[in-house]
Protein backbone atom coordinates (compact mmCIF):
# COMPACT_ATOMS: atom_id res chain seq x y z
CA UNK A 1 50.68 11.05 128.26
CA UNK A 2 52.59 13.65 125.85
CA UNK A 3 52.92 17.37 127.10
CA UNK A 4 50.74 19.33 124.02
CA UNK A 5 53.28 21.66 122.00
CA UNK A 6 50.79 24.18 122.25
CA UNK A 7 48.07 24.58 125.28
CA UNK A 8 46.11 27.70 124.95
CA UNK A 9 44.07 28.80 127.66
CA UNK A 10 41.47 32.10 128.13
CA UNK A 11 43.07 33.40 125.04
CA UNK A 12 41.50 36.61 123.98
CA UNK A 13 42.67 39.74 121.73
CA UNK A 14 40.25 43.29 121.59
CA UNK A 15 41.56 45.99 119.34
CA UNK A 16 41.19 49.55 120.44
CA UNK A 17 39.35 51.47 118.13
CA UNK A 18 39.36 54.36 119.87
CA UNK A 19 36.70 56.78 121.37
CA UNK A 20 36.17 53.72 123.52
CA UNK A 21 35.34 51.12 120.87
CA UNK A 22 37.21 48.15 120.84
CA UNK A 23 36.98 45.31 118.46
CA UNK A 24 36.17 41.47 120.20
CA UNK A 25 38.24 39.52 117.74
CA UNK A 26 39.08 36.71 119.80
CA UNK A 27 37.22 36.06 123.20
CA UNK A 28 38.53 33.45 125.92
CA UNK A 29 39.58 30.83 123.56
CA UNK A 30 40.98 27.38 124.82
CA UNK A 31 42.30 24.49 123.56
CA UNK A 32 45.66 22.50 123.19
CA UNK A 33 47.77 20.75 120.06
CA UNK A 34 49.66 17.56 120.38
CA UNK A 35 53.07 17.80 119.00
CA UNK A 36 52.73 16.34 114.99
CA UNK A 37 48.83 17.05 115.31
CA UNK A 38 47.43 19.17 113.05
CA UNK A 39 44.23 21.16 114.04
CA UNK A 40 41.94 22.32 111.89
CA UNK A 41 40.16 25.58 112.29
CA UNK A 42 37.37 26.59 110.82
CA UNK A 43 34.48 29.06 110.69
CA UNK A 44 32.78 31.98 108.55
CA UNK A 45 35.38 35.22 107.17
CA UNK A 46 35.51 37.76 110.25
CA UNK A 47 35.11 35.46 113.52
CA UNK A 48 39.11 35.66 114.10
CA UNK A 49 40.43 32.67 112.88
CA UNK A 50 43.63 34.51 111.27
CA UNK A 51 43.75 36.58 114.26
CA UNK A 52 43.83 33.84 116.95
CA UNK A 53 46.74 32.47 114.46
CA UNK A 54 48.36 35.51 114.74
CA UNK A 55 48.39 35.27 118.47
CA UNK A 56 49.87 31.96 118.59
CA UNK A 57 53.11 33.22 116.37
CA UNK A 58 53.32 36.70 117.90
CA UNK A 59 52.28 38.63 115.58
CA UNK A 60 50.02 39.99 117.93
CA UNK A 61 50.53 40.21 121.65
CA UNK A 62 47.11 39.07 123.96
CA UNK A 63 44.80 41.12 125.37
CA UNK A 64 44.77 38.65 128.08
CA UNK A 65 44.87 34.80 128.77
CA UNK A 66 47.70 32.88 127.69
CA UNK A 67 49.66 29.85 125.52
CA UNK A 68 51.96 27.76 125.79
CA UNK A 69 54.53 26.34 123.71
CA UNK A 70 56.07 23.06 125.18
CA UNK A 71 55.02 24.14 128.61
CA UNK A 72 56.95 27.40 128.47
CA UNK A 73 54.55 30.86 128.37
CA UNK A 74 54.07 32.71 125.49
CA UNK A 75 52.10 35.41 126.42
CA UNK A 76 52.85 38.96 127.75
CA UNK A 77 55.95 41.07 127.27
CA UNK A 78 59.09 39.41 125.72
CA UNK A 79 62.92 40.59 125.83
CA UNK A 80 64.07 40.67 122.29
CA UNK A 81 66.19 37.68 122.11
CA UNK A 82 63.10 35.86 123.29
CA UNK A 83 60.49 36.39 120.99
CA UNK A 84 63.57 35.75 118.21
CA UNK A 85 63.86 32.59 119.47
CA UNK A 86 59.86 31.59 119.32
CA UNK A 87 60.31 32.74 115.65
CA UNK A 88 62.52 29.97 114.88
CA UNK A 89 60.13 27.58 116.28
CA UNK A 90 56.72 29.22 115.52
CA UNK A 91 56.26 30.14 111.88
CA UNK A 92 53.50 31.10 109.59
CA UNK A 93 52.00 30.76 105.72
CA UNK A 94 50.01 33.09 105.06
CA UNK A 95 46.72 33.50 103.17
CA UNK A 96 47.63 35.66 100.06
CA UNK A 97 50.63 34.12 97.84
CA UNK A 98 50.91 37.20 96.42
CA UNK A 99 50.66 39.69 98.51
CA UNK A 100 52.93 38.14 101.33
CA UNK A 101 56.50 38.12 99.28
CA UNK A 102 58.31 41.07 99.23
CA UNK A 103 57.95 42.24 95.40
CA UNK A 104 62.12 43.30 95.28
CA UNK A 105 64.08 40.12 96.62
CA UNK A 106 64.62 37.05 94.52
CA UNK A 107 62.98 33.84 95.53
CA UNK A 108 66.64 32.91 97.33
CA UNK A 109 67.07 36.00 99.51
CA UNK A 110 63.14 35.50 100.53
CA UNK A 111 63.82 31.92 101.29
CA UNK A 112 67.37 32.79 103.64
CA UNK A 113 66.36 35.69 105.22
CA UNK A 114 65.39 33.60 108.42
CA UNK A 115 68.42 31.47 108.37
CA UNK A 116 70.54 34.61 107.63
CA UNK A 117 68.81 36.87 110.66
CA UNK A 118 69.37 33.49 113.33
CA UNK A 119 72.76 32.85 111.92
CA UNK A 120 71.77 29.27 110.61
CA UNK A 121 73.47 29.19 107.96
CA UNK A 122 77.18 29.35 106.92
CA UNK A 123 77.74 31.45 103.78
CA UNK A 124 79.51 29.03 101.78
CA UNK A 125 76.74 26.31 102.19
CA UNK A 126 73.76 29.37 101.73
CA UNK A 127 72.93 28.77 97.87
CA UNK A 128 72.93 25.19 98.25
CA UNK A 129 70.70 25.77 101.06
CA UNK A 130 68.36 27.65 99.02
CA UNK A 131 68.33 25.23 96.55
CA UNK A 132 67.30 22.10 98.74
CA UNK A 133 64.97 23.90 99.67
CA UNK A 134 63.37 25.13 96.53
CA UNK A 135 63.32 21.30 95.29
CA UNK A 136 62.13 20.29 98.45
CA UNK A 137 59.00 22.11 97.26
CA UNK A 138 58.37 21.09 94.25
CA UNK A 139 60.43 24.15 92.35
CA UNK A 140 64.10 24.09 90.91
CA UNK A 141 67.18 25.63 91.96
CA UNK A 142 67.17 28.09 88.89
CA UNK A 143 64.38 30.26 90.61
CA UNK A 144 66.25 31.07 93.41
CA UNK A 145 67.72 33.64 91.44
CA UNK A 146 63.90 35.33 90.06
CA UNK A 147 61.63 37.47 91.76
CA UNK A 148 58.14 36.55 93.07
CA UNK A 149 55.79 38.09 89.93
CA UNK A 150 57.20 35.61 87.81
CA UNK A 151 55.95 32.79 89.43
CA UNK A 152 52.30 31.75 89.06
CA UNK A 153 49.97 31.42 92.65
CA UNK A 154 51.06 28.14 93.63
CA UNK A 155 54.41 28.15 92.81
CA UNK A 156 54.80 31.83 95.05
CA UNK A 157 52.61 29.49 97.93
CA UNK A 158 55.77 26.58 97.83
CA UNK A 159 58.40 29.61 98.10
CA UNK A 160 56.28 31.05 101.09
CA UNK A 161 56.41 27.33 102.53
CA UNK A 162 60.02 27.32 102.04
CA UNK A 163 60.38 30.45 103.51
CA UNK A 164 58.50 29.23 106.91
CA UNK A 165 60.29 26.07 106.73
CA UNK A 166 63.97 27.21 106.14
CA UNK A 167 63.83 27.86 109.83
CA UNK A 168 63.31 24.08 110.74
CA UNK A 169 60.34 25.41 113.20
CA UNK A 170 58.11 23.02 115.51
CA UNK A 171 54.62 24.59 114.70
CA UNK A 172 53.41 26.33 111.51
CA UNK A 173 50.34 28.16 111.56
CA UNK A 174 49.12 27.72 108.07
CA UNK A 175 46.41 30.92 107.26
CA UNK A 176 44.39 29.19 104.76
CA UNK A 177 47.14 28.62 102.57
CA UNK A 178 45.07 27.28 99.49
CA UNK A 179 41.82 29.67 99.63
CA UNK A 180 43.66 31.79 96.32
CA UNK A 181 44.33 28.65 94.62
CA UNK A 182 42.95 26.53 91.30
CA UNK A 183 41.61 22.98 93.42
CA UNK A 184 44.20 21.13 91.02
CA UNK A 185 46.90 23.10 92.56
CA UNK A 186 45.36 22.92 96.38
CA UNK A 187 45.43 19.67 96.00
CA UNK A 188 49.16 19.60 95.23
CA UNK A 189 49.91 22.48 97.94
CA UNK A 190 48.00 19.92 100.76
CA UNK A 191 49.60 16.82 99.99
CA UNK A 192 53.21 18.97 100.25
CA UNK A 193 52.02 20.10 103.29
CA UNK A 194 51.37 16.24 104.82
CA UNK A 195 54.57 15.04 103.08
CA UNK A 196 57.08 17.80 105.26
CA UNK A 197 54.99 17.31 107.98
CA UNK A 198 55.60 13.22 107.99
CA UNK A 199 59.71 13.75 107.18
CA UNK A 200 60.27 17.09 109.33
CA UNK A 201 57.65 15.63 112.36
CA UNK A 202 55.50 19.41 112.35
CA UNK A 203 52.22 20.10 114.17
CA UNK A 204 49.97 22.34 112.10
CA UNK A 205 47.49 24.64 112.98
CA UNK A 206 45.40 24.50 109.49
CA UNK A 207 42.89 27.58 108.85
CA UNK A 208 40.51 26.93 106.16
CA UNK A 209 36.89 27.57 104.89
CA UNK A 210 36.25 24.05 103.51
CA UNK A 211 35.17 21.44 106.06
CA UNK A 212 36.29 18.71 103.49
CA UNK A 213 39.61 19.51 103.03
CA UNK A 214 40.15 20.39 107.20
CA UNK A 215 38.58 17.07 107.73
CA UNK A 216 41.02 15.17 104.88
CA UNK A 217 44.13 17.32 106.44
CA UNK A 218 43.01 17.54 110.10
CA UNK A 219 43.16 14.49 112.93
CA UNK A 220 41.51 17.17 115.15
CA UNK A 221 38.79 20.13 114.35
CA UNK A 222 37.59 23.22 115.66
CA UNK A 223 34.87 25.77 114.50
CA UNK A 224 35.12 29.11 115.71
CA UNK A 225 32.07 31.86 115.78
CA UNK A 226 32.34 35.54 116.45
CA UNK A 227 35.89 35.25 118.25
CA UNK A 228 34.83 31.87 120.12
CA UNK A 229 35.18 28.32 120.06
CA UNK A 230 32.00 26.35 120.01
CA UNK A 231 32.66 22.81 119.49
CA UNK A 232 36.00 20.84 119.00
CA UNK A 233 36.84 17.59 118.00
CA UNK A 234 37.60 14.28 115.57
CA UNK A 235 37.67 15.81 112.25
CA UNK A 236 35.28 13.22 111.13
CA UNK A 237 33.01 13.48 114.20
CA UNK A 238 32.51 16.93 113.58
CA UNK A 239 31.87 16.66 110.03
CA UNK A 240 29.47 13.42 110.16
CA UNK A 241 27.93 13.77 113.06
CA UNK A 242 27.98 17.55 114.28
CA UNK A 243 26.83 18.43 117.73
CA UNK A 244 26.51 22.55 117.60
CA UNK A 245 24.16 24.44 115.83
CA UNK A 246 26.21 26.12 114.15
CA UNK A 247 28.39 23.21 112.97
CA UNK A 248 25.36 21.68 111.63
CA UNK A 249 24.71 24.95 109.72
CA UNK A 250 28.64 24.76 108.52
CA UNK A 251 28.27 21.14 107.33
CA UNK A 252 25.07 21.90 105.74
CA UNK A 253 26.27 24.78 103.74
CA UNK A 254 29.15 22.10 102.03
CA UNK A 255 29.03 21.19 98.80
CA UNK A 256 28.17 17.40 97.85
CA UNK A 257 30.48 15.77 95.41
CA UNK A 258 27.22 14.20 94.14
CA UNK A 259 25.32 16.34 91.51
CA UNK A 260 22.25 14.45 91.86
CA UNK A 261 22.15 14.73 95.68
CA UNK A 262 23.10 18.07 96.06
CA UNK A 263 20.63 19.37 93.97
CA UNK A 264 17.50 17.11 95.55
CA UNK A 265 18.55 17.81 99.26
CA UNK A 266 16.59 20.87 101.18
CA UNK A 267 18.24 24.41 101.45
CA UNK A 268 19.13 25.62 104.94
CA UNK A 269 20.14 29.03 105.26
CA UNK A 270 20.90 30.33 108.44
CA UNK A 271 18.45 33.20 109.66
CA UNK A 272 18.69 36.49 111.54
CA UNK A 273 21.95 38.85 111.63
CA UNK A 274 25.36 38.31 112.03
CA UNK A 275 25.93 40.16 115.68
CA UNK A 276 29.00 42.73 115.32
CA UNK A 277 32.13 41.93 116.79
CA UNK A 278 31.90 45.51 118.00
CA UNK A 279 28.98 45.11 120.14
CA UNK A 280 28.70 41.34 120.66
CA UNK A 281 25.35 40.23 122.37
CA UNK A 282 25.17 38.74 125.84
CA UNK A 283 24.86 35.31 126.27
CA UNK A 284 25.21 32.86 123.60
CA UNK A 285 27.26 34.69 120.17
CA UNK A 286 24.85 32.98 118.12
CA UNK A 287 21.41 32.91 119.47
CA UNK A 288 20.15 35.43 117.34
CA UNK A 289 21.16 32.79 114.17
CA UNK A 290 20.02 29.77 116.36
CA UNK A 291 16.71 27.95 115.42
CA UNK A 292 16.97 26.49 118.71
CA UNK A 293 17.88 29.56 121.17
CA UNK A 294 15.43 30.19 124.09
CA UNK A 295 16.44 33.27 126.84
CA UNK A 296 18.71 30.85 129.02
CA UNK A 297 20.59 30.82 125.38
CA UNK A 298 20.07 34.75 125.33
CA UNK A 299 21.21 35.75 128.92
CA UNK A 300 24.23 33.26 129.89
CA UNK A 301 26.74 32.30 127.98
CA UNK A 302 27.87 28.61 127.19
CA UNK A 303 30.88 27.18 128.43
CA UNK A 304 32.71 24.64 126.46
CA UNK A 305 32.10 20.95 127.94
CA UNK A 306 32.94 17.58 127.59
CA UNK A 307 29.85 15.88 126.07
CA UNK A 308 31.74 12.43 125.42
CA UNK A 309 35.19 11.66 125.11
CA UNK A 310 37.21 13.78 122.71
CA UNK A 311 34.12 15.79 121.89
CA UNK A 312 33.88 19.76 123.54
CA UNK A 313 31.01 21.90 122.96
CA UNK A 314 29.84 25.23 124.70
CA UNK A 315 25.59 25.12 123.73
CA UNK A 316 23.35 24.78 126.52
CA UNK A 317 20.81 22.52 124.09
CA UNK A 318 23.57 19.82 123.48
């Protein structure tokens, strides 16, 4: 049996607002990634998908728990040299195309500013490193030498892959990296994304909204509510046959690719508020949503459990 690349356990991350508030973004999350897995993670805006992402490239340091990456721990303080050497193996794409490349370096300086900062690359061999790189993505080596507002949304989405990649990391944490695109050009951004991680063997944590394209992308999914994980498992046993109540609500909500059926098959909205990540409620996050919450569901909070093999949900009705 393989050691997972990355084994995350009682993760959690509270931001101080001050005056004693403090955020609950992410609350005693667990969970581990096989090394060329990718793990799709989804859930509604606001329940800390991006921030538990964040986490896992140090961006952010925990408020407690911890990860692992190849059996070596991630979490806590780290010398400088250290946490410059988990860059080169931990790397991220973010969200935003255009709001994530820095507006006054061409596309070539964007794409070697890793290599240059870890020494990777020797000067002579630096443009011709660019340029692999930039037709490795589907662009040309002529734009290594223009500046990011002259490139449309998915082209400045292939220089920020080229950017995470030009480091040759082990595990990308991709931040719903086609959310701001056209679905022709998510399309083209996803397959990309499979084809690099088949030649450069990557492991993928993949953050998205859509349940159909985590389950095409994904071998492995996991939905996330109010900071917490409450089921993981087969992409297409989550999607098909979904154990939570929440999940069910998730898979509900997706569109059909079938007019005919999706306009003949019953509405189900999910009822009562969203609790606030401020304040969150005791017991089980979404009981006040739940059409099947009693006061166990109210008072103690689910732990996540093996219901068959491969399958991990924390719902005390399950």
């Amino acid at each position: 049996m393989t050691t997972p690349l990355i084994e995350v356990e009682g993760l959690s991350k509270q931001f101080d607002l001050g005056h004693g508030i403090k955020l609950h973004a992410v609350d005693k999350v667990s969970f581990a990634i096989e090394p060329g897995e990718t793990l799709g993670l989804v859930g509604e805006s606001g329940c800390g998908k991006s921030t538990l992402g964040r986490l896992l490239v140090r961006m952010y340091e925990a408020t407690e728990g911890d990860f692992r990456f190849a059996g070596e721990s991630m979490a806590g303080k780290m010398s400088t040299s250290r946490r410059k050497s988990y860059a080169r193996l931990a790397q991220m794409i973010f969200q935003d195309p255009y709001a994530c490349l820095n507006p006054r370096m061409t596309v070539g300086d964007i794409i070697a500013e890793g290599p240059d900062i870890h020494g990777l690359w020797p000067r002579h061999e630096r443009q011709d490193r660019i340029a692999a790189w930039l037709e490795r993505v589907g662009l040309v080596a002529e734009h290594a030498f223009r500046f990011p507002h002259e490139f449309s949304g998915g082209q400045r989405q292939r220089i920020g892959l080229a950017r995470a990649l030009a480091l040759e990391p082990k595990f990308v944490v991709c931040d719903e990296p086609i959310s701001a695109l056209d679905v022709s050009i998510q399309a083209q951004v996803v397959t990309l994304l499979q084809e690099l991680q088949r030649e450069l063997g990557l492991t993928y944590l993949f953050i998205a909204h859509g349940l159909s394209m985590v389950r095409y992308i994904s071998s492995r999914m996991a939905v996330m509510y109010l900071g917490q994980l409450v089921e993981i498992g087969p992409s297409n046993e989550v999607f098909f046959r979904p154990l939570h109540p929440y999940t069910q609500a998730l898979v509900a909500a997706n569109p059909l690719p079938d007019p005919v059926r999706e306009r003949s098959r019953p509405e189900q909205l999910l009822t009562g508020e969203l609790p606030s990540p401020l304040n969150p409620p005791p017991g089980c996050r979404f009981s006040a949503r739940c059409p099947l919450a009693d006061e166990r569901c109210r008072r103690e909070t689910p732990v996540m459990r093996q219901i068959e093999k491969g399958r991990e949900v924390a719902c005390h009705k399950v």
